[in-house]
Protein backbone atom coordinates (compact mmCIF):
# COMPACT_ATOMS: atom_id res chain seq x y z
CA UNK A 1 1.87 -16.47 14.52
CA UNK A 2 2.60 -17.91 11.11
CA UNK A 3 -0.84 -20.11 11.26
CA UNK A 4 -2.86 -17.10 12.19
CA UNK A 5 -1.14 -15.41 9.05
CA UNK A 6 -2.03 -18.35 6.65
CA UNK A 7 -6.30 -17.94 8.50
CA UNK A 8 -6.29 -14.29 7.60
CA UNK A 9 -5.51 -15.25 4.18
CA UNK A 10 -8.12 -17.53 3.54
CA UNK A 11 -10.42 -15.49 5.09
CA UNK A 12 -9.60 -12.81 3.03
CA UNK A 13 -9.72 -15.09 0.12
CA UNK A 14 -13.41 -15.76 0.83
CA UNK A 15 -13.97 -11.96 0.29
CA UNK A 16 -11.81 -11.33 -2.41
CA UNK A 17 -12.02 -13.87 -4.92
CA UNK A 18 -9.29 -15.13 -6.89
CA UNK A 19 -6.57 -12.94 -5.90
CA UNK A 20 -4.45 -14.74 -3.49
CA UNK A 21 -1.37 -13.01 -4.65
CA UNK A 22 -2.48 -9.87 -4.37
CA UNK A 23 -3.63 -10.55 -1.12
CA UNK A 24 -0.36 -11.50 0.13
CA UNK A 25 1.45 -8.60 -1.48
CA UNK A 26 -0.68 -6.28 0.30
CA UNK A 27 -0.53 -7.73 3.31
CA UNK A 28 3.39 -7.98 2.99
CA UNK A 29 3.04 -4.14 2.20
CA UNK A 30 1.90 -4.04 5.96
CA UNK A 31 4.28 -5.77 7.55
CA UNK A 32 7.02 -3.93 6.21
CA UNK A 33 5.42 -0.81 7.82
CA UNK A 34 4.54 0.82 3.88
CA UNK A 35 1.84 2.25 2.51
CA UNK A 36 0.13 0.76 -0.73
CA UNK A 37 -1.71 1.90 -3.85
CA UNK A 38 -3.94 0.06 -6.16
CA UNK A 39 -4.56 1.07 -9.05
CA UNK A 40 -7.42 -0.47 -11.38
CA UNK A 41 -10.32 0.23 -13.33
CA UNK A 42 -13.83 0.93 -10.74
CA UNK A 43 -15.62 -1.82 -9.72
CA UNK A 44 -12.80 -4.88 -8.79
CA UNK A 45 -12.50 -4.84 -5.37
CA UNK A 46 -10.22 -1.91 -4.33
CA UNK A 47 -12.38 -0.85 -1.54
CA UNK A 48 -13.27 -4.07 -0.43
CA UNK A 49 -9.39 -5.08 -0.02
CA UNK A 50 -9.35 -2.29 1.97
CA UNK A 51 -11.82 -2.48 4.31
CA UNK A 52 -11.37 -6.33 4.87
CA UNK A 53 -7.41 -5.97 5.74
CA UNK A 54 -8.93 -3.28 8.20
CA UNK A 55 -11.21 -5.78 9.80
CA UNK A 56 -9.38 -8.36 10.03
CA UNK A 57 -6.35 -6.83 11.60
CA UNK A 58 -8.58 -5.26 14.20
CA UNK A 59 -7.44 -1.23 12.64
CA UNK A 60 -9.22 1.91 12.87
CA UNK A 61 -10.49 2.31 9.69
CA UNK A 62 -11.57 5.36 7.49
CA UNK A 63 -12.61 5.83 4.25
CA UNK A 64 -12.34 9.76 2.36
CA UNK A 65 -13.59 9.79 -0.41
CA UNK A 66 -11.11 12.52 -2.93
CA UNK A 67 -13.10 14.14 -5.15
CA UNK A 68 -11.66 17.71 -7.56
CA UNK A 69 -13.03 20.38 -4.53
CA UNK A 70 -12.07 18.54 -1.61
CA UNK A 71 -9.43 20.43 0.25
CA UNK A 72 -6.34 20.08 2.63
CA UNK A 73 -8.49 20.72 5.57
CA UNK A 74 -11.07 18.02 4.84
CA UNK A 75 -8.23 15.45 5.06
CA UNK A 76 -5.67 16.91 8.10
CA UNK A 77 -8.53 18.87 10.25
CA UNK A 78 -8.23 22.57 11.31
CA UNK A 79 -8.20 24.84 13.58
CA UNK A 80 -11.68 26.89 14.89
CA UNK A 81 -12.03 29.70 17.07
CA UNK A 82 -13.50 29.10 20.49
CA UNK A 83 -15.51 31.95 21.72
CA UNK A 84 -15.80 31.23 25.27
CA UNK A 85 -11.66 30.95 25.43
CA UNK A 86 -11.09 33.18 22.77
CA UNK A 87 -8.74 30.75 21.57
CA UNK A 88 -8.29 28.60 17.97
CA UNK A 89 -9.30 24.60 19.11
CA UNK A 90 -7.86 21.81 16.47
CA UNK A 91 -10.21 19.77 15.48
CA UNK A 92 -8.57 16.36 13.58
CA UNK A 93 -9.93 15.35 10.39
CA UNK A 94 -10.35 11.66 9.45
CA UNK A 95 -6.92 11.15 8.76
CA UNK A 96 -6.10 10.54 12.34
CA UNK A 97 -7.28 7.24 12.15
CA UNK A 98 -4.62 3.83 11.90
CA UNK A 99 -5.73 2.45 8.26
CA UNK A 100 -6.71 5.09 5.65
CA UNK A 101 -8.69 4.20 2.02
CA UNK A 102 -7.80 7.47 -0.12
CA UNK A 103 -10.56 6.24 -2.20
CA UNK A 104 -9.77 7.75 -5.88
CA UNK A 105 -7.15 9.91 -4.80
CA UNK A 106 -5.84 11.02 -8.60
CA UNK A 107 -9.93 12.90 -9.07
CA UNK A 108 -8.43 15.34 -6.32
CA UNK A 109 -5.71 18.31 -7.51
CA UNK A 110 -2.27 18.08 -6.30
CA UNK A 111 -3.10 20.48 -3.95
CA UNK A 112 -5.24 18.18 -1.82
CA UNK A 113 -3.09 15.06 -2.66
CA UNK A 114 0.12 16.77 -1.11
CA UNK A 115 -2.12 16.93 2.17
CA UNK A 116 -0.96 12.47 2.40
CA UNK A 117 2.90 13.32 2.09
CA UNK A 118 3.86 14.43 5.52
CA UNK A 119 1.31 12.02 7.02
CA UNK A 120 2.68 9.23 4.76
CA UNK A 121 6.49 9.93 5.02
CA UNK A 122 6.73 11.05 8.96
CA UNK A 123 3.42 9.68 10.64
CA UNK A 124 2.50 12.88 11.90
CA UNK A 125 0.83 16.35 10.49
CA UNK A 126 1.98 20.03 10.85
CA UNK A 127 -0.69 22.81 10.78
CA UNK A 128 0.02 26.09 12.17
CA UNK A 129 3.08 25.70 13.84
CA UNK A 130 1.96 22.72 15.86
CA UNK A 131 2.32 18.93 15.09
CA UNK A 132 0.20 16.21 15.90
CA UNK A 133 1.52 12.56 16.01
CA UNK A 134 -0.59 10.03 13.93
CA UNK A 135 -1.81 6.76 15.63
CA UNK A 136 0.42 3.59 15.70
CA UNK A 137 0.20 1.59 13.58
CA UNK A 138 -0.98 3.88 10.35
CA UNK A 139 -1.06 3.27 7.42
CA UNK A 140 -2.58 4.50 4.10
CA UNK A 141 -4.30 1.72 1.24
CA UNK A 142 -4.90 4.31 -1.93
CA UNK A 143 -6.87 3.70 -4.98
CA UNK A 144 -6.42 4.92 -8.06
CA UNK A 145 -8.24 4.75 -11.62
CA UNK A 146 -6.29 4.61 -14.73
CA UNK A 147 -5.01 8.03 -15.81
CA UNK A 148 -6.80 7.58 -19.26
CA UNK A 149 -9.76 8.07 -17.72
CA UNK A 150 -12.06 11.65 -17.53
CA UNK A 151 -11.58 13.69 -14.18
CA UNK A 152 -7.85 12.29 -12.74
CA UNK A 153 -4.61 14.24 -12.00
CA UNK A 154 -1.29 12.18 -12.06
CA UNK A 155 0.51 11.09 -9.03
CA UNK A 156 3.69 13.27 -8.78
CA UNK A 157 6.81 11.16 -8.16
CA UNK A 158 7.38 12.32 -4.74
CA UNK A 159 4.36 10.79 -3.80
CA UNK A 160 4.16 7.45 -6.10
CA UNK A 161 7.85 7.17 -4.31
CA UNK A 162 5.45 7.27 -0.83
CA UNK A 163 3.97 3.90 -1.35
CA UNK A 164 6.08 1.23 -0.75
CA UNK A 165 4.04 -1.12 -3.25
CA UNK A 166 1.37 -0.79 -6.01
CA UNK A 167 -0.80 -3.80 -7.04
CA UNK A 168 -3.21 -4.56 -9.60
CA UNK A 169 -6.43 -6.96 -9.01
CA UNK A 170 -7.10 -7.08 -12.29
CA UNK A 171 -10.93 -8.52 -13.64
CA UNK A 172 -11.59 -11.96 -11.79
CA UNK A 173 -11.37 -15.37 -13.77
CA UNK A 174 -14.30 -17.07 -14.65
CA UNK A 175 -15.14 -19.43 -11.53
CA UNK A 176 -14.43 -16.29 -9.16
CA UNK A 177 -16.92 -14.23 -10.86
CA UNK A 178 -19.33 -17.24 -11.24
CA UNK A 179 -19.17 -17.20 -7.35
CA UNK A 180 -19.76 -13.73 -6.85
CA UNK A 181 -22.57 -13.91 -8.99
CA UNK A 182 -24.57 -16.83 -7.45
CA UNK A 183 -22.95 -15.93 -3.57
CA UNK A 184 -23.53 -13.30 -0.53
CA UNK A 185 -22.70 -9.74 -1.36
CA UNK A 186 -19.46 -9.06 -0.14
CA UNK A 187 -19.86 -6.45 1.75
CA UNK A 188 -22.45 -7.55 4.05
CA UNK A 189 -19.51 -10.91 4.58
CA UNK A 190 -17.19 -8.05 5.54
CA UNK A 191 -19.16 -6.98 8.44
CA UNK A 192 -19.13 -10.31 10.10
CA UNK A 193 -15.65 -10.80 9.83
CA UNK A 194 -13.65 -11.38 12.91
CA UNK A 195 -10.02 -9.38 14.44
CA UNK A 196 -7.02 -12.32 13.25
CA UNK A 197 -4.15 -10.72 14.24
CA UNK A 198 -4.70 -7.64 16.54
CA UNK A 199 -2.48 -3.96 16.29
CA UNK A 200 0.19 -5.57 18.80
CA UNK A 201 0.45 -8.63 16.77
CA UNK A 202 1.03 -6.79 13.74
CA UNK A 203 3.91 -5.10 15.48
CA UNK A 204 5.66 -8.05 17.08
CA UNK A 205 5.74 -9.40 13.32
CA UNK A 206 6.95 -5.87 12.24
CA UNK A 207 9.93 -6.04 14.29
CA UNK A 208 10.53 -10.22 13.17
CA UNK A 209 10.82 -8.58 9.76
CA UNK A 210 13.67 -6.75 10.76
CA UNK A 211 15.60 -9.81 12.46
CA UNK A 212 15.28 -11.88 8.38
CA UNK A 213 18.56 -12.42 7.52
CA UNK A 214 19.83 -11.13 3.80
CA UNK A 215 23.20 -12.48 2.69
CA UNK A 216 26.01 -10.54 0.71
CA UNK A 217 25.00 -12.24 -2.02
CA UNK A 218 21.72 -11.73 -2.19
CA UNK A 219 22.92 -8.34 -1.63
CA UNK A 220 24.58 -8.21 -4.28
CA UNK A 221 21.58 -9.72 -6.53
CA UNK A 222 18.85 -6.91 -5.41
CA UNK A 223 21.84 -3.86 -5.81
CA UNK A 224 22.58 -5.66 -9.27
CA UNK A 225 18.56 -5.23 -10.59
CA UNK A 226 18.87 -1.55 -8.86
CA UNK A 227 22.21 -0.76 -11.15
CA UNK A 228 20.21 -2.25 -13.99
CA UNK A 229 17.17 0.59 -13.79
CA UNK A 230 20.25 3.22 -13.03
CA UNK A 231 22.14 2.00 -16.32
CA UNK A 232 19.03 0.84 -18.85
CA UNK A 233 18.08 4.07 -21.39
CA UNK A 234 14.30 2.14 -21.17
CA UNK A 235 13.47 4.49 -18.20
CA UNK A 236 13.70 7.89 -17.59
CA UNK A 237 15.17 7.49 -14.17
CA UNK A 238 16.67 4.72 -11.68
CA UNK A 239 15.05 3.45 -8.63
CA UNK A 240 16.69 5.62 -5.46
CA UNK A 241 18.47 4.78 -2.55
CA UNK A 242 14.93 4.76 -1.02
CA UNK A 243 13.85 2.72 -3.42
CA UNK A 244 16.08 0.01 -2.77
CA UNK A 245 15.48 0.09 0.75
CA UNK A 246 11.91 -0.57 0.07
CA UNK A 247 12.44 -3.69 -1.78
CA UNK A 248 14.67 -4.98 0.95
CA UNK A 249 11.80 -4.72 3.13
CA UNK A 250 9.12 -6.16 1.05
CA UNK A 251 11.66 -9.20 0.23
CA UNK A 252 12.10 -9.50 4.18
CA UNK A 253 8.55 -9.38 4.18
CA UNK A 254 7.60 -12.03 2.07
CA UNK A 255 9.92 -14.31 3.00
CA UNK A 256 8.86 -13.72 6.47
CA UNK A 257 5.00 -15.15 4.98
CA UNK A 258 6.40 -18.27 3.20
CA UNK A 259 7.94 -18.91 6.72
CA UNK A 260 11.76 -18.52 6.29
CA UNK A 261 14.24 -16.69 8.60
CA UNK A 262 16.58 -15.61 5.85
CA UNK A 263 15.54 -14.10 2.09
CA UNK A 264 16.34 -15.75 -1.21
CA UNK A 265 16.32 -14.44 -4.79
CA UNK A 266 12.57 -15.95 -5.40
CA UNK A 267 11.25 -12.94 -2.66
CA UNK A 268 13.18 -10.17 -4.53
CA UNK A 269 11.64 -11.28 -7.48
CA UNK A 270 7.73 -11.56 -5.90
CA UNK A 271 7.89 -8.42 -5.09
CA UNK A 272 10.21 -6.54 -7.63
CA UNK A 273 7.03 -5.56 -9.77
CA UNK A 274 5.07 -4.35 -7.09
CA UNK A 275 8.20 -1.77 -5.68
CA UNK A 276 9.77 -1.00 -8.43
CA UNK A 277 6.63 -0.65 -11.26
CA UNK A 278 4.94 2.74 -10.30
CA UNK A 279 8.55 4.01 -9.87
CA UNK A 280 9.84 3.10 -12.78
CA UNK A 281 6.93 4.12 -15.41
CA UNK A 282 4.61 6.25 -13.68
CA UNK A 283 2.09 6.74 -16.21
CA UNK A 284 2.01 2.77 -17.28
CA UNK A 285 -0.49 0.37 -14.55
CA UNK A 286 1.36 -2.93 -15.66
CA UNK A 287 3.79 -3.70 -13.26
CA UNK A 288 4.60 -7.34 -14.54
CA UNK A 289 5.33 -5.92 -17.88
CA UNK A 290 7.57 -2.95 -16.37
CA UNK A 291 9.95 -4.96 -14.94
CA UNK A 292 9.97 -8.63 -16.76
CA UNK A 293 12.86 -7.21 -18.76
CA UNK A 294 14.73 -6.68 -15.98
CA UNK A 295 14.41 -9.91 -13.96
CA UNK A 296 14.94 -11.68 -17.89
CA UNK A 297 18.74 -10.32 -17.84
CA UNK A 298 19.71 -9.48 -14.23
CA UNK A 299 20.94 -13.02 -13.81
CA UNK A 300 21.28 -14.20 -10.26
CA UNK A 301 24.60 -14.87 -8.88
């Protein structure tokens, strides 16, 4: 299982240039059963992370697109009067699909954007008194563009709090971009890529995630940097209860890819800016920066 991990990773690293780390956060983001947002400027690969995790872990993908007018509907489906029964037929809208890319979801209003929560938080969708279970696994890759720019409406923190990670890719170095200049356009490598791990793979490993071992001490490390955010007057509020149990997870979950049984203090701190950043300081995209501070004086025990 582990060898099949480390194969989906270089594939993916043929697609996505550069950005093993992110790669391997997102894909821990999976495993630990979370949702993830990535938030960049247009044009680094957002999409194409996307749609290649999709492919290569044999998902039903869909893409929507959130733009300012799209509504509720567009995203959960609704309900349409039959004439010959004289009855109201659901039809589902694309979110009933295992892997969703909210492509740009700050250009739509909150409105639309509170359409993800139930979906996101309970894997299923109420409309009109009935509720419809989502398919297993399901899961939800959002992009985001900086808030500076024209057209975008903030996150709330209810739904930032949603996403169990948020990554960066960030512009590519020089040889990466040299490659993509001179090489295949990705996209048309995406289409020929082949199923790696398949949905019941991905939940064997899902449930091997829960079996990783975390001391009392390391315990006692990860609710030490969670007392820190609770205590420090540099943020406007602490990570939660949920918070913490998300970064339990993702530590579980990365240990889990560097093939150990039991979590150490280096997987807190790998993915301690991708958990804790977006909840933290909203409104700032730099993760590393967020949280170097703490790591620098929550000393290990």
């Amino acid at each position: 299982m582990l060898s099949a991990i480390e194969k989906l990773l270089d594939t993916a690293n043929q697609i996505i240039l550069g950005k093993n780390r992110q790669l391997r956060l997102a894909l821990c983001c999976l495993f630990a059963k979370g949702h993830l947002l990535i938030e960049d400027v247009p044009g680094v690969g957002k999409t194409t992370l996307a749609h290649t995790l999709a492919k290569l872990l044999g998902l039903e993908y869909q893409r929507i697109q959130f733009t300012s007018d799209i509504l509720p509907a567009d995203i959960i489906g609704s309900s349409i009067f039959n004439a010959e029964n004289h009855q109201f037929v659901f039809h589902p809208g694309p979110i009933f699909k295992q892997m969703i890319l909210a492509d740009e979801i700050n250009r739509a209003t909150p409105k639309a954007q509170s359409a993800l929560l139930e979906a996101m938080e309970e894997r299923q969708i109420s409309v009109e008194g009935n509720t419809y279970t989502l398919p297993e696994p399901f899961f939800v890759i959002a992009t985001q563009n900086p808030s500076h720019q024209l057209g975008t409406y903030p996150l709330p923190e209810s739904q930032l709090d949603r996403f169990l990670m948020r990554i960066e890719l960030g512009y590519p170095d020089y040889k990466a971009e040299r490659e993509l200049l001179t090489g295949i356009k990705r996209y048309l490598l995406i289409e020929k890529l082949e199923t790696q791990l398949s949905p019941p793979q991905l939940e064997v490993i899902q449930q091997k995630i829960t079996e990783i071992y975390a001391s009392d001490a390391l315990l006692d490390y990860l609710q030490a940097l969670i007392d820190f955010t609770r205590s420090s007057e540099d943020f406007p509020i602490g990570l939660s209860p949920r918070a913490s149990l998300a970064l339990l997870t993702a530590a579980k979950a990365w240990a889990f890819t560097e093939q150990r049984d039991s979590v150490i203090p280096e997987d807190i701190q790998a993915v301690f800016p991708a958990v804790a950043g977006h909840r933290l300081q909203p409104g700032q995209s730099d993760s590393q920066a967020i949280v170097a501070p703490i790591l620098h004086q929550v000393k290990i025990p």
